[in-house]
N, C-alpha and C. Protein backbone atom coordinates (compact mmCIF):
# COMPACT_ATOMS: atom_id res chain seq x y z
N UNK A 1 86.13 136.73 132.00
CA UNK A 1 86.88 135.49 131.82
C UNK A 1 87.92 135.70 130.72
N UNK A 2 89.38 135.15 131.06
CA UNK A 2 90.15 135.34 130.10
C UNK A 2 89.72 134.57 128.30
N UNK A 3 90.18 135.08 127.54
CA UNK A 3 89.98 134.76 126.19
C UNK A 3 91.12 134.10 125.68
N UNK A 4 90.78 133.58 124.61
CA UNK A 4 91.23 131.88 124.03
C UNK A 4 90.86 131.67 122.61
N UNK A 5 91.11 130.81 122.16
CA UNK A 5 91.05 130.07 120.53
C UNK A 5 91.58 129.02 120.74
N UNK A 6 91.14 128.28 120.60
CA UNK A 6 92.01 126.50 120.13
C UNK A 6 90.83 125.99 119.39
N UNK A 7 91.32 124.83 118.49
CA UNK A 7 90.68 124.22 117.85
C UNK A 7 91.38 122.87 117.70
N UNK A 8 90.54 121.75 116.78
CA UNK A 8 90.67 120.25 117.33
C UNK A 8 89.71 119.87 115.56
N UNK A 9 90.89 119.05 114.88
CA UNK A 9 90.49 118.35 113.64
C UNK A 9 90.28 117.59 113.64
N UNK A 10 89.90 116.40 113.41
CA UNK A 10 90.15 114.76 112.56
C UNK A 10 90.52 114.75 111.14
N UNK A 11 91.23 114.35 111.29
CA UNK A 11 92.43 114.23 109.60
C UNK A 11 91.89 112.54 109.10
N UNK A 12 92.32 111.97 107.54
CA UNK A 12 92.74 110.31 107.50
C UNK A 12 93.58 110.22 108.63
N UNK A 13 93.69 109.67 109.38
CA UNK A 13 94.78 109.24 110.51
C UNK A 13 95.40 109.73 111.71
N UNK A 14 94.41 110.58 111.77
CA UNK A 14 94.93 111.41 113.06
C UNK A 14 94.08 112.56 113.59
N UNK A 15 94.81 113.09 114.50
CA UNK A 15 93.93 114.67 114.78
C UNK A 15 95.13 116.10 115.07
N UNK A 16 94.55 116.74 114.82
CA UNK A 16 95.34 118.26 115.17
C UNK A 16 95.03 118.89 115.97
N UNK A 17 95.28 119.29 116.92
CA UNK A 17 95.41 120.57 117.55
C UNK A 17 95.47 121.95 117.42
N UNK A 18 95.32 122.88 117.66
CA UNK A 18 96.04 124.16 117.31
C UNK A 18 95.13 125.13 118.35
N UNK A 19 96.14 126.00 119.09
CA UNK A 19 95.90 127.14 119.84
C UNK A 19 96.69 128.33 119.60
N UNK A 20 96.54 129.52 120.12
CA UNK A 20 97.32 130.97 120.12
C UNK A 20 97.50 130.62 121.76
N UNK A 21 98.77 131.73 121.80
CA UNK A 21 99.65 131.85 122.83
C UNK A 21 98.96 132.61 123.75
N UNK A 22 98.03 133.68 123.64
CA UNK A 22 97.95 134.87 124.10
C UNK A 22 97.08 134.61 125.40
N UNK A 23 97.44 135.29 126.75
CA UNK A 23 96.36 135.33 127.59
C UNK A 23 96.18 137.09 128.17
N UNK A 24 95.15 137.17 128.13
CA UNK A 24 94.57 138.76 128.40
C UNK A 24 93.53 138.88 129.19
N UNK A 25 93.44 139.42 130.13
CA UNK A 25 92.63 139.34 131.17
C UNK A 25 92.09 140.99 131.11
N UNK A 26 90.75 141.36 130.58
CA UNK A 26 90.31 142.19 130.48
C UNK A 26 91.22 143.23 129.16
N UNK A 27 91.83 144.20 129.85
CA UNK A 27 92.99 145.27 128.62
C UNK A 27 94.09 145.05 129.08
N UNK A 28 94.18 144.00 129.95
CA UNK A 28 95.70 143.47 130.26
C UNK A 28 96.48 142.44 129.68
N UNK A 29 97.26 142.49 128.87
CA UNK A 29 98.13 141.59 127.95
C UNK A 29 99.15 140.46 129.37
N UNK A 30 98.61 139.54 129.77
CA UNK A 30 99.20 138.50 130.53
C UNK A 30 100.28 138.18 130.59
N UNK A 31 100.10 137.35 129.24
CA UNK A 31 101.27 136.71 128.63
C UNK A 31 101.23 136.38 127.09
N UNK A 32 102.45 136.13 126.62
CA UNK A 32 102.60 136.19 125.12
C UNK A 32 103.14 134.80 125.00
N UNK A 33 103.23 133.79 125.42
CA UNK A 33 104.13 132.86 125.78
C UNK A 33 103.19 131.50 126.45
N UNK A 34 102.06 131.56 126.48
CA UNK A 34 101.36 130.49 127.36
C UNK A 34 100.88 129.59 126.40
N UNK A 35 101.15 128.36 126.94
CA UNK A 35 101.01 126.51 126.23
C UNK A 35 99.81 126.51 126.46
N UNK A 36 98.61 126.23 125.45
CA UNK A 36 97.46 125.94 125.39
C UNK A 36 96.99 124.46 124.95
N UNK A 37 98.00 124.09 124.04
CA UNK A 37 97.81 122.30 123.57
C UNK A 37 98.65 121.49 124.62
N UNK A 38 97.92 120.28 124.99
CA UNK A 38 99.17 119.30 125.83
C UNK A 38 98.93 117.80 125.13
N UNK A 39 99.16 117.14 125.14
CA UNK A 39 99.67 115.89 125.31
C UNK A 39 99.59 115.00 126.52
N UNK A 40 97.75 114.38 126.33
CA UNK A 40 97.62 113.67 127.71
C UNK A 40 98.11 112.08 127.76
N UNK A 41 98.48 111.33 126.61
CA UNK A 41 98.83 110.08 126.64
C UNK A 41 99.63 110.33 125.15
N UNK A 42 100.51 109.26 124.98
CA UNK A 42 100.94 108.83 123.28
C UNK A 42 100.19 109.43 122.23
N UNK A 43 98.92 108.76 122.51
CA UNK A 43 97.76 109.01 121.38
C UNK A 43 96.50 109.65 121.51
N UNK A 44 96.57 110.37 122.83
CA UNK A 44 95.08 111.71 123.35
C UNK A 44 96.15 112.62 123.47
N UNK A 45 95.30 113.72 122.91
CA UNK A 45 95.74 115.11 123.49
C UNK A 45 94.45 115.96 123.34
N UNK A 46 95.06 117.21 123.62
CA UNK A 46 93.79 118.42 123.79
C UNK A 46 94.23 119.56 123.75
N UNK A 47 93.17 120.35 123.49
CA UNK A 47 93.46 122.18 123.48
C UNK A 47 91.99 122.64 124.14
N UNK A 48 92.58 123.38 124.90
CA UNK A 48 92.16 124.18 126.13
C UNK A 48 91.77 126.39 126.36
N UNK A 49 90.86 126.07 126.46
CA UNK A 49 90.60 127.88 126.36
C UNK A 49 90.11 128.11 127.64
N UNK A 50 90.28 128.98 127.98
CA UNK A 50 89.94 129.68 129.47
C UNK A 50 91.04 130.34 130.62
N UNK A 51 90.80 129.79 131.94
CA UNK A 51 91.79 130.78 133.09
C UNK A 51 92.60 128.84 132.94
N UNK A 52 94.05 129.91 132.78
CA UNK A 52 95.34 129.00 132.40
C UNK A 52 95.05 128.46 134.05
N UNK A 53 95.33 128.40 135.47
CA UNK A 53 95.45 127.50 136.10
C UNK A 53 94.27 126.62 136.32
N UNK A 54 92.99 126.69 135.90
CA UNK A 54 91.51 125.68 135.21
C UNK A 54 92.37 124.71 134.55
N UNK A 55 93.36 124.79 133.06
CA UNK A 55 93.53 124.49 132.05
C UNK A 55 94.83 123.18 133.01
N UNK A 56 95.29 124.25 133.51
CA UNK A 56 97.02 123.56 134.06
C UNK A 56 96.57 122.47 135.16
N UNK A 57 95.23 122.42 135.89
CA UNK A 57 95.06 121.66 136.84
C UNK A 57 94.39 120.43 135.98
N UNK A 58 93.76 120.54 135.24
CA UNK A 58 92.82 119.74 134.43
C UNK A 58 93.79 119.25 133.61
N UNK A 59 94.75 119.43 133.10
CA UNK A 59 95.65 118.47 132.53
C UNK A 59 96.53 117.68 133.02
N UNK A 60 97.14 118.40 134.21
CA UNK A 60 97.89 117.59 135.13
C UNK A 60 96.91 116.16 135.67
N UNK A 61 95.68 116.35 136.31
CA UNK A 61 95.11 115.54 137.19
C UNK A 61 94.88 114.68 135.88
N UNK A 62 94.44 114.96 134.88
CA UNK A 62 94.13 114.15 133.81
C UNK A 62 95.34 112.92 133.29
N UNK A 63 96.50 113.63 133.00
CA UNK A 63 97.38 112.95 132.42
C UNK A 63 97.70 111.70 133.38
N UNK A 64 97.71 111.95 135.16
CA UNK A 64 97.97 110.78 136.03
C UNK A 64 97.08 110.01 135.97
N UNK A 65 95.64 110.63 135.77
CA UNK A 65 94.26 109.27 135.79
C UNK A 65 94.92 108.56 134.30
N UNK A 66 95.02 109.31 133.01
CA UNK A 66 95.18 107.94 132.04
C UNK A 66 96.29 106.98 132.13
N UNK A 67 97.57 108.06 132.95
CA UNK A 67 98.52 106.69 133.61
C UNK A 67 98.11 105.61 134.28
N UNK A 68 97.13 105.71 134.92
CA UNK A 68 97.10 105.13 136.18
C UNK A 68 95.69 103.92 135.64
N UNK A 69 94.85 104.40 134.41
CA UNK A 69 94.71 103.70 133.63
C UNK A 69 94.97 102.52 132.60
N UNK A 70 96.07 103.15 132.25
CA UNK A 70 97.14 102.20 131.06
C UNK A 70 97.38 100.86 132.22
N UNK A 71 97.75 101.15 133.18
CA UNK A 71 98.11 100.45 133.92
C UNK A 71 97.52 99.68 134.67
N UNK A 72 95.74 99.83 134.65
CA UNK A 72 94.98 98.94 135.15
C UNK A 72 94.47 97.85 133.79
N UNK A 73 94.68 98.61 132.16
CA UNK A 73 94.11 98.04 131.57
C UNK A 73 95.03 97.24 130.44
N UNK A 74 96.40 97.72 130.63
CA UNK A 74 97.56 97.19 129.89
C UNK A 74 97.00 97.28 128.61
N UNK A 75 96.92 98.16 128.21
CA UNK A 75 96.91 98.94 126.94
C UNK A 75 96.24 100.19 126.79
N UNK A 76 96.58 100.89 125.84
CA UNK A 76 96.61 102.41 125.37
C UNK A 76 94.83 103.03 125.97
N UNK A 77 94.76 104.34 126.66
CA UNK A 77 93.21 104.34 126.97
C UNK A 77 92.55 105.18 125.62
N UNK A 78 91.42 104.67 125.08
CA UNK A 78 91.18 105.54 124.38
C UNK A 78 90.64 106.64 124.72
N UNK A 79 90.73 107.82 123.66
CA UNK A 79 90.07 109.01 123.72
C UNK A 79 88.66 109.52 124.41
N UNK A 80 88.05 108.57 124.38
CA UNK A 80 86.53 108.51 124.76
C UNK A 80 86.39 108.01 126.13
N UNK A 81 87.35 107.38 126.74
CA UNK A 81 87.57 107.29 128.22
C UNK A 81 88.19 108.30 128.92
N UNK A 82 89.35 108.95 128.00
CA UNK A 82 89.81 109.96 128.65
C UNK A 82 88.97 111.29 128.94
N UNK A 83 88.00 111.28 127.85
CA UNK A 83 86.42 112.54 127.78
C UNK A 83 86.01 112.71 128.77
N UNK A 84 85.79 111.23 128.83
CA UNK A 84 84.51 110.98 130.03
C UNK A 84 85.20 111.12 131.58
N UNK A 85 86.41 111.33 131.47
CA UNK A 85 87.56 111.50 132.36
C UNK A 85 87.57 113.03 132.94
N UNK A 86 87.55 113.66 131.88
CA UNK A 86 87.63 114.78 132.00
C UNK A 86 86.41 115.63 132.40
N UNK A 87 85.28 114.91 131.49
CA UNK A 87 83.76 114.87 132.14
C UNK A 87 83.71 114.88 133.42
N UNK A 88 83.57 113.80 133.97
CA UNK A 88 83.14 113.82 135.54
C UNK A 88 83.87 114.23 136.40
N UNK A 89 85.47 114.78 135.89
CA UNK A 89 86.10 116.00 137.38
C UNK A 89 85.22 117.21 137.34
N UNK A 90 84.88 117.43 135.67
CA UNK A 90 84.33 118.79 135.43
C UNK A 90 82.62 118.83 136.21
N UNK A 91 82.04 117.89 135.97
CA UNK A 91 80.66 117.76 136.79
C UNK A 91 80.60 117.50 138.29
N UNK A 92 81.90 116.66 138.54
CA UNK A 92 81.83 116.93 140.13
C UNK A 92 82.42 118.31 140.45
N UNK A 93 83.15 119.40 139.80
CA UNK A 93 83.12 120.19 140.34
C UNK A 93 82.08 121.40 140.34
N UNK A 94 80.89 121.47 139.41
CA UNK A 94 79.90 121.84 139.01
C UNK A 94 79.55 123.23 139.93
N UNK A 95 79.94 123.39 141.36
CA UNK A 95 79.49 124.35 142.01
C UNK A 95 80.00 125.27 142.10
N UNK A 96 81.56 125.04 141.71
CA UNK A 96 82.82 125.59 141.44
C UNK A 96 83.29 125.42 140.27
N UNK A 97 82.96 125.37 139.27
CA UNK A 97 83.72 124.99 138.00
C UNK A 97 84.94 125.32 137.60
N UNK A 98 85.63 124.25 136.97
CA UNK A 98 87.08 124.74 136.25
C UNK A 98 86.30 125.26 134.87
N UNK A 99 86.80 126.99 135.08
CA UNK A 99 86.14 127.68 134.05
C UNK A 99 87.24 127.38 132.73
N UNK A 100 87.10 125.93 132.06
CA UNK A 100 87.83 126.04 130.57
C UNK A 100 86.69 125.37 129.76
N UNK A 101 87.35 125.68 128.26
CA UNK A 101 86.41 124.59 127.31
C UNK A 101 87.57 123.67 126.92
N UNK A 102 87.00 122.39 126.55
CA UNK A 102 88.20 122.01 126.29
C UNK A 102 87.75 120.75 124.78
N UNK A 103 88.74 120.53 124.08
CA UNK A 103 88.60 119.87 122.87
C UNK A 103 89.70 118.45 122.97
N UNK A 104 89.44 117.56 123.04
CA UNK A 104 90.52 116.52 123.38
C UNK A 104 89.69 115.46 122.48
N UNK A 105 91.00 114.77 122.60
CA UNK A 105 90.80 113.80 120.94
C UNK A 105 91.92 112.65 120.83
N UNK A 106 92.14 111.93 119.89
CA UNK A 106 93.02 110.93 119.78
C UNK A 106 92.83 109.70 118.47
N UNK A 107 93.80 108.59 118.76
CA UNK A 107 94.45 107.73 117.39
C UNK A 107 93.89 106.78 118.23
N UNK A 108 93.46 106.10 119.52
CA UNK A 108 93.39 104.81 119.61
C UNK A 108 92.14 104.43 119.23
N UNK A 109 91.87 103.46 117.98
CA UNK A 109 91.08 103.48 117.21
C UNK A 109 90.79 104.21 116.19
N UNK A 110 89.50 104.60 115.86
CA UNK A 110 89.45 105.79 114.86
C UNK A 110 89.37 107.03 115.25
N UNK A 111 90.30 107.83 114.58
CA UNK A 111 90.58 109.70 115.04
C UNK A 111 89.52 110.26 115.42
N UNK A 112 89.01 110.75 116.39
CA UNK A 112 87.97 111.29 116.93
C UNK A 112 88.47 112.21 117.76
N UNK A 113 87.68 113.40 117.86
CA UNK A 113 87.57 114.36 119.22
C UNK A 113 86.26 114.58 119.92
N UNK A 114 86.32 114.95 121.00
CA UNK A 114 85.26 115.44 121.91
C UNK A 114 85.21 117.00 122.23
N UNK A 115 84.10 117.92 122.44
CA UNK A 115 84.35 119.18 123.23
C UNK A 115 83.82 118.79 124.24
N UNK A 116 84.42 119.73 125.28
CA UNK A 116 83.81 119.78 126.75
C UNK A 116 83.43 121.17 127.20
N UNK A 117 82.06 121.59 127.92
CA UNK A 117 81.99 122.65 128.17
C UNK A 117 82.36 122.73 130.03
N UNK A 118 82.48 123.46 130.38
CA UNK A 118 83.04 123.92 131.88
C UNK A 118 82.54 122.94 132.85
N UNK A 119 81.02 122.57 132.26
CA UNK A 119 80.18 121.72 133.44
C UNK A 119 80.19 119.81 133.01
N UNK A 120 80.91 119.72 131.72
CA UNK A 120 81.50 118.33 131.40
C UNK A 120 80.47 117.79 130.61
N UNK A 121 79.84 118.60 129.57
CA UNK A 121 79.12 118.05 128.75
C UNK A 121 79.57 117.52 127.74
N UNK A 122 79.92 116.18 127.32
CA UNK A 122 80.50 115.61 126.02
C UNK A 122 79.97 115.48 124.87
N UNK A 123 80.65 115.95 123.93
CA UNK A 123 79.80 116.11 122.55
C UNK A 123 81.04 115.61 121.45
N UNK A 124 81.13 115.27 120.82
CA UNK A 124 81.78 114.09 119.39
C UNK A 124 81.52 114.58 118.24
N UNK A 125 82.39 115.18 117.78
CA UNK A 125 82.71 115.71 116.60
C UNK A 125 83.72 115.24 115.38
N UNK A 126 83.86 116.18 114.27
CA UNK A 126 84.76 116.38 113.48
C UNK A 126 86.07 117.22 113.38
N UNK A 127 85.24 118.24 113.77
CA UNK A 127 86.29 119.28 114.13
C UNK A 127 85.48 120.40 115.35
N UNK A 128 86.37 120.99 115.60
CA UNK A 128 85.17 122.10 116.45
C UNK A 128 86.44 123.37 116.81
N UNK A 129 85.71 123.98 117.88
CA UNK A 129 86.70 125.09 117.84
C UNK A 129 86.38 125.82 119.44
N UNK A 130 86.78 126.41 120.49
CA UNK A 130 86.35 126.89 121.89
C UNK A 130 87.32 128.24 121.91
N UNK A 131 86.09 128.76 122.25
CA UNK A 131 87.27 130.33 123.19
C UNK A 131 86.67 131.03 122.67
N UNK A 132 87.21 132.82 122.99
CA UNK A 132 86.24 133.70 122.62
C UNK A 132 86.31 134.13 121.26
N UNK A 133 87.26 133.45 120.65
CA UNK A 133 87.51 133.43 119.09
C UNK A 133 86.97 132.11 118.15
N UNK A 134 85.72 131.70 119.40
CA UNK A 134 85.62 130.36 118.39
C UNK A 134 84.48 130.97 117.49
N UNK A 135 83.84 131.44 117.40
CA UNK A 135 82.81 132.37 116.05
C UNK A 135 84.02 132.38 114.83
N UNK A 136 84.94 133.13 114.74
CA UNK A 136 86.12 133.21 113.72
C UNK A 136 86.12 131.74 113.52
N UNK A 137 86.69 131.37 114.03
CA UNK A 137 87.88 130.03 113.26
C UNK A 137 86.66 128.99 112.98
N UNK A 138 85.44 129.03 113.67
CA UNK A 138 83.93 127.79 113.00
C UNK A 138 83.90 128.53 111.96
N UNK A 139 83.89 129.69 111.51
CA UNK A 139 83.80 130.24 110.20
C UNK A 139 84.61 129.79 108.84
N UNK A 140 85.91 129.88 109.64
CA UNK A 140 86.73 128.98 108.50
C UNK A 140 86.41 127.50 107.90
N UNK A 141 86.38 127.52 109.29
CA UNK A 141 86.04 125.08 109.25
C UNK A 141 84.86 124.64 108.82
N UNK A 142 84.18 125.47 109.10
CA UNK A 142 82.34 124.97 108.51
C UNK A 142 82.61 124.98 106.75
N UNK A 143 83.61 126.07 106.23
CA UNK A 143 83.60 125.72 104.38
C UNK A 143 84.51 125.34 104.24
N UNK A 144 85.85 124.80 104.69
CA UNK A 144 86.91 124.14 104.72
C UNK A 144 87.74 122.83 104.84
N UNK A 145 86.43 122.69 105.81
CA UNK A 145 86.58 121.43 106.59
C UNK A 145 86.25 119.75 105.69
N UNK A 146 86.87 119.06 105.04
CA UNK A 146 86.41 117.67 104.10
C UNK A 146 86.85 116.79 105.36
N UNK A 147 85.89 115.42 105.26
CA UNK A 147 86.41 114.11 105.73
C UNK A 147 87.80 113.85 104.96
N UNK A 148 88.14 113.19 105.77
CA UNK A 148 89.81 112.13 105.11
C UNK A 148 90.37 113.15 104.61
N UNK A 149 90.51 114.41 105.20
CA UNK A 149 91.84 115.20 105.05
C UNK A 149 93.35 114.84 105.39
N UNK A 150 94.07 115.38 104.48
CA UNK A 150 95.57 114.84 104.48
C UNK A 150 95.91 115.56 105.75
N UNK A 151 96.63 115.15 106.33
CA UNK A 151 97.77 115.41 107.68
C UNK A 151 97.90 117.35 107.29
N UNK A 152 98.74 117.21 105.87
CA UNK A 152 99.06 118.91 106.04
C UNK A 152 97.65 119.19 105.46
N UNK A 153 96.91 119.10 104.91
CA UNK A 153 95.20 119.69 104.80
C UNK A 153 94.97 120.60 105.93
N UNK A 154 94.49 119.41 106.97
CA UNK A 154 94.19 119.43 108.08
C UNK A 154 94.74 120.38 109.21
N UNK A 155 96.39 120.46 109.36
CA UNK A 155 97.02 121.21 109.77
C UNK A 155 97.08 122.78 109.43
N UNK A 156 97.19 122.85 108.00
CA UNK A 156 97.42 124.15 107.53
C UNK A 156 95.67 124.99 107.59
N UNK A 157 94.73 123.95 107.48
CA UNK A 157 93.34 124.36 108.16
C UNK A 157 93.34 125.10 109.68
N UNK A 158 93.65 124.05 110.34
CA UNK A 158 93.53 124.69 111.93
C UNK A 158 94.48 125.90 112.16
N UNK A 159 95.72 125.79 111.58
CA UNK A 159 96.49 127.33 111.65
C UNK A 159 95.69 128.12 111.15
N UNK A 160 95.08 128.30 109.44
CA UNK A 160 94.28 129.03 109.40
C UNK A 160 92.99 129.76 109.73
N UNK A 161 92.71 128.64 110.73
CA UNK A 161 91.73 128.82 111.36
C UNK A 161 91.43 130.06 112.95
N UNK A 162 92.92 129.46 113.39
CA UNK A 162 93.27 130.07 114.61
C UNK A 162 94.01 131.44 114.08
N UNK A 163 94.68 131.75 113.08
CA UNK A 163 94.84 133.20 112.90
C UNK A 163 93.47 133.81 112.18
N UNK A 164 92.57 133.31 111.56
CA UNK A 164 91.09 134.19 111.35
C UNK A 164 91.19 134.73 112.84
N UNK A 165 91.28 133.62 113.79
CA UNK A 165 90.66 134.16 114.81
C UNK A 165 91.40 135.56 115.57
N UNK A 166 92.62 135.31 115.05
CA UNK A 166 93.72 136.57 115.77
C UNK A 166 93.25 137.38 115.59
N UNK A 167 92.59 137.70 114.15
CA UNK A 167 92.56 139.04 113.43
C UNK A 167 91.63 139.71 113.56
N UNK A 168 90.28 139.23 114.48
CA UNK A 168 89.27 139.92 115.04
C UNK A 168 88.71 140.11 116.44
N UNK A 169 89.82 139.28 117.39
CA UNK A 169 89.44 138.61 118.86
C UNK A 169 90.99 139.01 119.75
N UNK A 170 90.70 140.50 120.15
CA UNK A 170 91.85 140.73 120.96
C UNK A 170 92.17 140.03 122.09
N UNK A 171 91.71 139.29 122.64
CA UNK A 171 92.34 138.28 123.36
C UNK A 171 93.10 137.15 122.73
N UNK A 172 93.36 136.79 121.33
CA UNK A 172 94.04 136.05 121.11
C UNK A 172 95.20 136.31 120.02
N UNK A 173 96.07 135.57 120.01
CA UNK A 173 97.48 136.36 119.53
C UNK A 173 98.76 135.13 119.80
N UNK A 174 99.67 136.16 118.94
CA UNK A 174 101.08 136.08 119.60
C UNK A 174 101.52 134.52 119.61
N UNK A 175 101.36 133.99 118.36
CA UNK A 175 101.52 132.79 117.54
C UNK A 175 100.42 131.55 118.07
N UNK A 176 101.25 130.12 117.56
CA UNK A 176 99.79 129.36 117.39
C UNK A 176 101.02 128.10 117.76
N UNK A 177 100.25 127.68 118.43
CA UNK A 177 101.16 126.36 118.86
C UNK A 177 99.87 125.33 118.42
N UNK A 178 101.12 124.13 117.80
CA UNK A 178 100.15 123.20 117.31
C UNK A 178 100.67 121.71 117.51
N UNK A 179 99.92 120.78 117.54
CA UNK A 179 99.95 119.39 117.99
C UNK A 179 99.28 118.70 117.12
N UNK A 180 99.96 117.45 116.35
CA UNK A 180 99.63 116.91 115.19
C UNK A 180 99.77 115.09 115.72
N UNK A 181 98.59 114.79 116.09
CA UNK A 181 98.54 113.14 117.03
C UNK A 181 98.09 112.36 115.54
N UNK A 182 99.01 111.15 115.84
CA UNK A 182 98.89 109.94 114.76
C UNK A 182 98.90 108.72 115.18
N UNK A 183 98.90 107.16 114.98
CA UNK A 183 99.55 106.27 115.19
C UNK A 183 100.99 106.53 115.25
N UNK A 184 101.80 107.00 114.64
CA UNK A 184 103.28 106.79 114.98
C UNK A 184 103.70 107.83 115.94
N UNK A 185 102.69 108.57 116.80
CA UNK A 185 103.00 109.36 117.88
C UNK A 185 102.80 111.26 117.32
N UNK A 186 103.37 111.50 118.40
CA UNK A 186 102.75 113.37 118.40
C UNK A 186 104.03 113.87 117.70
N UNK A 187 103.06 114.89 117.77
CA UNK A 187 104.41 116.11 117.16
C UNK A 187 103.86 117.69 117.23
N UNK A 188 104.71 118.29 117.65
CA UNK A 188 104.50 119.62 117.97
C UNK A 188 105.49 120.96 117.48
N UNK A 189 104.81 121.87 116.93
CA UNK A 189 105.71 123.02 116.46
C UNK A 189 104.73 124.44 116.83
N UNK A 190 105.71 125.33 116.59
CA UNK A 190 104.83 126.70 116.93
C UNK A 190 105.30 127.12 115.44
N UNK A 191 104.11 128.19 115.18
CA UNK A 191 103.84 129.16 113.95
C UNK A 191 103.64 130.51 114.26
N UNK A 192 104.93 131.24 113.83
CA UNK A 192 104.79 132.55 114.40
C UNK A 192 103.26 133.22 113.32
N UNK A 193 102.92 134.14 113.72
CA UNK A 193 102.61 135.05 113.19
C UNK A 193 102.50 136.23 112.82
């Protein structure tokens, strides 16, 4: 299975994101260039480890269910609906699994994330971390990691977190794209390395 790193904070006011670019399929360098964080509503997003079209189908189908949500419930869906969203495509596909892990999270209400494992088990965290570099970067966050961390705390954590992971997990690499969700909306930059 291809290899991965992303990780998923709760800050005071928000949550972070952060993944590496790199996809490698066995001793084959893929790509240097592949989007691992998305942006499923205003105020959910997620980061994703595993086989990129798992990742690319599961966000697409995702992002139309919370549209299609907003719109039954005329207002913002929270994070914990979108989980459980993501949950039960992942358990109905159970025989076939979309082989990703995935960390998704959000502002409506209080900053929270969820992990998901392949078969849609939901679990509620603080921070967490998926892929074959997640041993590295829980290493960082387990002594790093405070409640009511500041925005750049928090941020400059998960970068550091996701290059621990570069530096021992040849499947991951070749910078760190990151996603920083708040009440006043997302924001996204890449960090070379």
């Amino acid at each position: 299975m291809p290899g991965a790193t992303a990780v998923g904070i709760t800050f005071d006011g928000g949550v972070v994101f952060a993944s590496e670019k790199r996809i490698a399929y066995g001793n084959f360098l893929v790509s240097k260039t592949t989007k691992k964080t998305f942006t499923l509503t205003d105020k959910v997003g997620t980061s994703v480890a595993g086989l990129v079209a798992d990742m690319q189908i599961l966000v697409l189908q995702i992002k139309a269910l919370a549209k299609i949500r907003k719109m039954e419930l005329k207002r913002d869906v929270p994070q914990n609906s979108i989980a459980k969203m993501m949950s039960n495509m992942m358990y109905e596909r159970r025989f076939f699994p979309l082989l990703t892990q995935v960390i998704v999270g959000g502002v409506v209400g209080k900053p929270t994330i969820y992990t998901l494992d392949p078969l849609g088990s939901v679990l509620p965290d603080e921070y967490a971390a998926v892929g074959t570099g997640a041993e590295m970067a829980l290493g960082v966050l387990d002594h790093q990691f405070k409640e009511n961390m500041s925005e750049k705390d928090a941020t400059d954590l998960a970068i550091k977190s996701v290059k621990a992971a570069t530096m021992r997990d040849s499947f991951s690499g070749d910078g760190i794209d990151v996603l920083v969700i708040t009440k006043q909306g997302a924001k996204e930059f890449t960090e070379k390395l």
